[in-house]
C-alpha atoms as a PDB file:
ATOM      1  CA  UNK A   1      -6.124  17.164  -2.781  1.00  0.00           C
ATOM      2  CA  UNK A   2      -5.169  13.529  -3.646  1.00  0.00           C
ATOM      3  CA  UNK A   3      -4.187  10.646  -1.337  1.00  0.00           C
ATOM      4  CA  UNK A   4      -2.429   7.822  -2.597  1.00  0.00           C
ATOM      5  CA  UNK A   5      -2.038   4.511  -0.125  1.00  0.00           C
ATOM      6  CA  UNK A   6       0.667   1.885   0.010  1.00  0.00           C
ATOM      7  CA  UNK A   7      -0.015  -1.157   1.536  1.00  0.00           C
ATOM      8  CA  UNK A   8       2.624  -3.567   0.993  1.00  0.00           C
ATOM      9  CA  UNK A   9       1.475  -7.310   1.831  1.00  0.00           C
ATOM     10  CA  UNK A  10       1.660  -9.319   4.958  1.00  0.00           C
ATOM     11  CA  UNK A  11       3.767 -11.711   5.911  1.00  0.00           C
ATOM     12  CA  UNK A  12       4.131 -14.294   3.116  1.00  0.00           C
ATOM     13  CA  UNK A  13       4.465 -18.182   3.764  1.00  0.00           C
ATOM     14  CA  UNK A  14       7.771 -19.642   2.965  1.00  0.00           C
ATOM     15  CA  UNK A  15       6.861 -23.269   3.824  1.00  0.00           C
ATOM     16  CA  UNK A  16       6.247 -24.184   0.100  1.00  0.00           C
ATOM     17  CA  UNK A  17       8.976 -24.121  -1.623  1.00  0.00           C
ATOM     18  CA  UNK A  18       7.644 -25.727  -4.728  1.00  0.00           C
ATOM     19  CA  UNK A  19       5.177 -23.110  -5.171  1.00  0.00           C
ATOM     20  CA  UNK A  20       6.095 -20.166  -7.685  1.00  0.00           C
ATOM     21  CA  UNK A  21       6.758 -16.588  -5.726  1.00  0.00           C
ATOM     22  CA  UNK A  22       3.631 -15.110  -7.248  1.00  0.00           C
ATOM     23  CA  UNK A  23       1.396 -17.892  -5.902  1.00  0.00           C
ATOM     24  CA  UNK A  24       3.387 -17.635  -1.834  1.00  0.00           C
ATOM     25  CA  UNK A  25       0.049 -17.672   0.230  1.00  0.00           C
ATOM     26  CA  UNK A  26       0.448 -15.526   3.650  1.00  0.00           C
ATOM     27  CA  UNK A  27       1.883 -16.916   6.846  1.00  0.00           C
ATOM     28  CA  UNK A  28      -0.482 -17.024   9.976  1.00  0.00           C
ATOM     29  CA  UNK A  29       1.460 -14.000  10.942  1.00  0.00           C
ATOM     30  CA  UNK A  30       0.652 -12.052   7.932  1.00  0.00           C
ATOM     31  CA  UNK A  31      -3.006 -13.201   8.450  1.00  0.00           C
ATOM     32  CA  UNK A  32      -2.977 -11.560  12.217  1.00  0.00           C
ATOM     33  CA  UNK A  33      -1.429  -8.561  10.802  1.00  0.00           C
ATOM     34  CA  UNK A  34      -4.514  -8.471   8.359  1.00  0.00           C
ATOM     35  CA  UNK A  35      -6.911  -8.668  10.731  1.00  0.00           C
ATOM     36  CA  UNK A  36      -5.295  -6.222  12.835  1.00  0.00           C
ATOM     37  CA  UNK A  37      -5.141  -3.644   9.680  1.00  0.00           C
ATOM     38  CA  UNK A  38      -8.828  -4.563   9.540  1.00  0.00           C
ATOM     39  CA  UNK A  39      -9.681  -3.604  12.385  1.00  0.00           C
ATOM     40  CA  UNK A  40      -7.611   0.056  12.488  1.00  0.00           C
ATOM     41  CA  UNK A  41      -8.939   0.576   8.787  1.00  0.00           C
ATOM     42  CA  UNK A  42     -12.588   0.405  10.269  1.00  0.00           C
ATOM     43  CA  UNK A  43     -11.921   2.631  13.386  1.00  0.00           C
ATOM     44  CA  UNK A  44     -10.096   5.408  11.239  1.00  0.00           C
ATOM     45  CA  UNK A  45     -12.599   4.926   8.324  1.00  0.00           C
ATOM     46  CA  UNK A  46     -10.163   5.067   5.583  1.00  0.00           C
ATOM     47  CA  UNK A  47     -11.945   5.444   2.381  1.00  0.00           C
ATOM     48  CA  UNK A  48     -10.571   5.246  -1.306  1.00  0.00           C
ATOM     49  CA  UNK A  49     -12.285   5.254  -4.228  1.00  0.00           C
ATOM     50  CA  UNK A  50      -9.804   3.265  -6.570  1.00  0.00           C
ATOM     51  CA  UNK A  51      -7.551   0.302  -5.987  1.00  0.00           C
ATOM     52  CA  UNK A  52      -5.057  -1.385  -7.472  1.00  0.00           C
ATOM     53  CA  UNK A  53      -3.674  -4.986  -6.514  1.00  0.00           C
ATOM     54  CA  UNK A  54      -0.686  -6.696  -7.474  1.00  0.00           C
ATOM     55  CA  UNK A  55      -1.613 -10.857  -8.799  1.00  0.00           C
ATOM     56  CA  UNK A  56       0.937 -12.010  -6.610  1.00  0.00           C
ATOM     57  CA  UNK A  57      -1.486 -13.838  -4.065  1.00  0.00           C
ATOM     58  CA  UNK A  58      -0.175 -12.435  -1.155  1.00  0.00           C
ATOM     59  CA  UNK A  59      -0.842  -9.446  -2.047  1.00  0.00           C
ATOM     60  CA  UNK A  60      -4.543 -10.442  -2.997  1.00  0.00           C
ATOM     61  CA  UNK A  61      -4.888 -12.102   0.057  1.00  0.00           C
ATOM     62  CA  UNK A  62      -3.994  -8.794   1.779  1.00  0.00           C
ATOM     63  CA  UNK A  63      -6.694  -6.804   0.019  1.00  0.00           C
ATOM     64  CA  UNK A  64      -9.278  -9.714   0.831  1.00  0.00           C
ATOM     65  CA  UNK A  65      -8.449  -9.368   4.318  1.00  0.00           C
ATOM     66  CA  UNK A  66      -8.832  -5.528   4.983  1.00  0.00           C
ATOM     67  CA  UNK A  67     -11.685  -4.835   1.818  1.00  0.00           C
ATOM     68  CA  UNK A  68     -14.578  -4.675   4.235  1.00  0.00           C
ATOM     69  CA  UNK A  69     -13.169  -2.606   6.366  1.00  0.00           C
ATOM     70  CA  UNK A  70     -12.051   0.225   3.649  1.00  0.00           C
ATOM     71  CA  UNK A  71     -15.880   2.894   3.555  1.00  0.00           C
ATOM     72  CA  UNK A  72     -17.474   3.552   0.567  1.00  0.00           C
ATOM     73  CA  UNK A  73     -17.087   0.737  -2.756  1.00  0.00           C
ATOM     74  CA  UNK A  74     -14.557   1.294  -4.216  1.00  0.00           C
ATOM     75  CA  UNK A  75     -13.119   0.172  -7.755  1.00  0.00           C
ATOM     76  CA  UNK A  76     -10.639  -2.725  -7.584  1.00  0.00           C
ATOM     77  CA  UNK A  77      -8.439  -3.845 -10.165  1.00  0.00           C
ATOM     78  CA  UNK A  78      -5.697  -6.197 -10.251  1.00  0.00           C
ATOM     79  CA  UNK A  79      -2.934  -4.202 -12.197  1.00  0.00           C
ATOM     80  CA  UNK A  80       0.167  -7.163 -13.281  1.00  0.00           C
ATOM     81  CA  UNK A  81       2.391  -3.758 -13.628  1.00  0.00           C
ATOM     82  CA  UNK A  82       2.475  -3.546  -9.743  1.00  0.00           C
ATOM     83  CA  UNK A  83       3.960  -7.181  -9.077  1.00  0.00           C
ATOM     84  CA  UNK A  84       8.102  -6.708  -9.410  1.00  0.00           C
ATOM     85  CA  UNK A  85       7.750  -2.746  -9.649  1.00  0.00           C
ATOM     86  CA  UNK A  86      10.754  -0.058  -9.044  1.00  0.00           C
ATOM     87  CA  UNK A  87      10.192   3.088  -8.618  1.00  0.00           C
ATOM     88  CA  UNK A  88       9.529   4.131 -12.201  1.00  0.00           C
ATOM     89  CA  UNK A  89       6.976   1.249 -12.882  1.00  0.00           C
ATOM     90  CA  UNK A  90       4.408   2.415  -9.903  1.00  0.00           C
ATOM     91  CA  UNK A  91       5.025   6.150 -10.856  1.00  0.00           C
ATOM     92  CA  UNK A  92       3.557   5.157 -14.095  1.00  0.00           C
ATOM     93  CA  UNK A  93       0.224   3.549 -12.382  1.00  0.00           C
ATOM     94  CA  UNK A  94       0.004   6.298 -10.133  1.00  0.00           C
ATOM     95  CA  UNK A  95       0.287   8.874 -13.009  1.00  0.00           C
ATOM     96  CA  UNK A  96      -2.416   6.789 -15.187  1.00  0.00           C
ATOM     97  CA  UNK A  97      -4.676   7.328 -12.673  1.00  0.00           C
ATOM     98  CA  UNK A  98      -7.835   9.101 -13.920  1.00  0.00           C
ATOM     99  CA  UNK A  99      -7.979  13.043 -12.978  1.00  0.00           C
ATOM    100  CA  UNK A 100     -11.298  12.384 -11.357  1.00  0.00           C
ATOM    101  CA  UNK A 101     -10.165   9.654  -8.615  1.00  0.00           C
ATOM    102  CA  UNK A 102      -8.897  11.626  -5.455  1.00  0.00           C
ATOM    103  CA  UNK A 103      -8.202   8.480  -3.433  1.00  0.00           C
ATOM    104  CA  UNK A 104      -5.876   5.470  -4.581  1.00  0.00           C
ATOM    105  CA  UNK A 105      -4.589   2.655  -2.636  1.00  0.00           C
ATOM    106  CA  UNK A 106      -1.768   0.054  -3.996  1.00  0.00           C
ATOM    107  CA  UNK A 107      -1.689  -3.356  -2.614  1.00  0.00           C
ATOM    108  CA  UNK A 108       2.243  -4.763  -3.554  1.00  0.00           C
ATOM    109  CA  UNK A 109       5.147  -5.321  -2.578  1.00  0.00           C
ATOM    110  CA  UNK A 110       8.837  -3.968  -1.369  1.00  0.00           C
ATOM    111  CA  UNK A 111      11.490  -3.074  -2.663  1.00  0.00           C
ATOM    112  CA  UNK A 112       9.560  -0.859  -5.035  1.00  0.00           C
ATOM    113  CA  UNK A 113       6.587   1.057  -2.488  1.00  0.00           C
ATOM    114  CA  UNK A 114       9.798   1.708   0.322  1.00  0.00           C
ATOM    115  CA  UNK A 115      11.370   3.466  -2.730  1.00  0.00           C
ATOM    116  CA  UNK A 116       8.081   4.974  -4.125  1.00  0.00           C
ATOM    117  CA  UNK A 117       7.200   6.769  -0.529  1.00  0.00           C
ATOM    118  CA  UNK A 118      10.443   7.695   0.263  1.00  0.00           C
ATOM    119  CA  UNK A 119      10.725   9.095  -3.591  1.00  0.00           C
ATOM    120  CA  UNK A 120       7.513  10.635  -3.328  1.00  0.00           C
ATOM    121  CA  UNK A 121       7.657  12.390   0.271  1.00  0.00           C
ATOM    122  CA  UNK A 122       8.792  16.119   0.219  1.00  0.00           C
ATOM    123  CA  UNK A 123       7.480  16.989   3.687  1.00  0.00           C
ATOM    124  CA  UNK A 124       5.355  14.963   5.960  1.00  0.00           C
ATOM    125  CA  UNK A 125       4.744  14.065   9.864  1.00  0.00           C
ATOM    126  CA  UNK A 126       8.418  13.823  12.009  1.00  0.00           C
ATOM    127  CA  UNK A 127       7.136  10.702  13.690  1.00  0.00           C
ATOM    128  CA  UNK A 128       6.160   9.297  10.112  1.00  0.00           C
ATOM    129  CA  UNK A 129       9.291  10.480   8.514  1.00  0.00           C
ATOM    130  CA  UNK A 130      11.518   8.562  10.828  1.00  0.00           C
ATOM    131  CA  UNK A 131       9.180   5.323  10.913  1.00  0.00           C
ATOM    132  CA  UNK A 132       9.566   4.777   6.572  1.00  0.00           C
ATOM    133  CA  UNK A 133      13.384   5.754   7.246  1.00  0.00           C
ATOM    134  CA  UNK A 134      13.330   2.628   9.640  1.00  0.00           C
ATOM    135  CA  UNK A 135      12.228   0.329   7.019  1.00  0.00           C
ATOM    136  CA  UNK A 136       8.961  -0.862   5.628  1.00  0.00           C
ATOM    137  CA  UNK A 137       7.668  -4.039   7.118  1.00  0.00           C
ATOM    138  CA  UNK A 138       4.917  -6.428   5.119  1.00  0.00           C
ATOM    139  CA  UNK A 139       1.755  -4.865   6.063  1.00  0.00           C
ATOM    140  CA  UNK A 140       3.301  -1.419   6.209  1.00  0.00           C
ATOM    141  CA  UNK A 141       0.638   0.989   5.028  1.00  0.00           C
ATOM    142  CA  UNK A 142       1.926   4.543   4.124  1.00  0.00           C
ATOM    143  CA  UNK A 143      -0.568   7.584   3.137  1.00  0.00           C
ATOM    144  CA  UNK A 144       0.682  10.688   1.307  1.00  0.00           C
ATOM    145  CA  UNK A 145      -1.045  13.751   0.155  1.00  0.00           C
ATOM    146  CA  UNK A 146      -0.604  15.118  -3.041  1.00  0.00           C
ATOM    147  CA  UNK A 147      -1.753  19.013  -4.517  1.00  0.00           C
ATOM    148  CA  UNK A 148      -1.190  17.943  -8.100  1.00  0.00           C
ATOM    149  CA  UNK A 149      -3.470  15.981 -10.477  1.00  0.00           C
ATOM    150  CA  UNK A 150      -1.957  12.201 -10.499  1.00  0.00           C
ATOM    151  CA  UNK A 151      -0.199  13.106 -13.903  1.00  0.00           C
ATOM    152  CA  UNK A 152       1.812  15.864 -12.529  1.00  0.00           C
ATOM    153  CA  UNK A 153       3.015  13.445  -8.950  1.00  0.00           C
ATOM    154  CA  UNK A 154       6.957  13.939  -9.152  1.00  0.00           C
ATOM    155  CA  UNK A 155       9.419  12.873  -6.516  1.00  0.00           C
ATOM    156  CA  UNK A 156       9.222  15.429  -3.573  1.00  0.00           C
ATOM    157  CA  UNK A 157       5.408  16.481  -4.303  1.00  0.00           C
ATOM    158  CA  UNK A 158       4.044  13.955  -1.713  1.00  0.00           C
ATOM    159  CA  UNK A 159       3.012  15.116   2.137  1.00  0.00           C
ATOM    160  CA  UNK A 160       3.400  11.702   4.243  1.00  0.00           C
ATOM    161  CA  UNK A 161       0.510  11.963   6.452  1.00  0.00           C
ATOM    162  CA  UNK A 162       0.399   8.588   8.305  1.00  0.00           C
ATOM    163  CA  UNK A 163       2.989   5.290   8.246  1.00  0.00           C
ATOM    164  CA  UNK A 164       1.694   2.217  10.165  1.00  0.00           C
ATOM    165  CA  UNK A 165       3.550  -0.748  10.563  1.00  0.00           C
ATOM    166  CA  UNK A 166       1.385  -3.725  12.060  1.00  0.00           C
ATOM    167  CA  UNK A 167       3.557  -3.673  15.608  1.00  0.00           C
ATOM    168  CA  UNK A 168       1.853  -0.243  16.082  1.00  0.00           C
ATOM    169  CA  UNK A 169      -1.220  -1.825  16.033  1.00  0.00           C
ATOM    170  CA  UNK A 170      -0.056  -4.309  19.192  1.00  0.00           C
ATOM    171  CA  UNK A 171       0.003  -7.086  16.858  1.00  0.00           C
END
């Protein structure tokens, strides 16, 4: 069984508007939505063993903000491919993943992980279902189950076990 993550970034900081999308810091919201991913990531005990980051600083900035909390050490990598990615470009990551890896989490952005988990999920939890068909908020973190080997992932193969959104979390 494999378990691929998406956690789309926090809130990003607009205030800036000289500085270049990829280099958009997070907002102080997106920074209490970290912390509060932090803390849920420690009291469920996610662990992965790979992980891929989009540059885009937000997204960085999202990873540095929840990495202690994920068990285990994983492997991260920043992977350019991720920044800007449809549906087709993160398919492609996901299937490069190596055979042996049976956890992955993806650090990026929308529109492309909304499409990739609704792609991706065949079956999954009602509640969970109905939560990614309401839209997926910065800091939305979505966790589907696959049978397959990362090559064969194919839209429908995914079992959505879990989607958060940081207003679950009270924050």
């Amino acid at each position: 069984m494999r378990t691929l993550h998406l956690l789309r970034h926090a809130k990003s900081s607009w205030d800036d508007t000289a500085l270049a999308d990829a280099e958009r810091p997070l907002a102080p919201r997106g920074r209490r939505a970290v912390a509060a991913l932090d803390r849920h990531l420690r009291a469920v005990e996610l662990s992965v063993e790979l992980v891929l980051v989009s540059p885009a600083r937000r997204a960085r900035e999202t990873w540095d903000g929840v990495a202690s909390a994920v068990a285990g050490a994983p492997t991260v990598r920043e992977e350019p491919r991720i920044y800007e990615a449809g549906v087709e470009d993160l398919l492609a990551v996901t299937r490069a993943v190596p055979a042996g890896v049976s956890s992955l989490l993806l650090v990026g952005h929308n529109p492309g992980f909304e499409q990739l988990a609704s792609t991706l999920a065949g079956s999954g939890d009602d509640r969970a279902l109905a939560s990614l068909r309401a839209g997926y908020p910065t800091g939305g973190l979505a966790s589907l189950t696959f049978a397959e080997p990362w090559s064969d992932v194919r839209p429908g193969t995914g079992h959505l076990v879990r989607f958060l959104r940081p207003r679950d979390l009270g924050d």
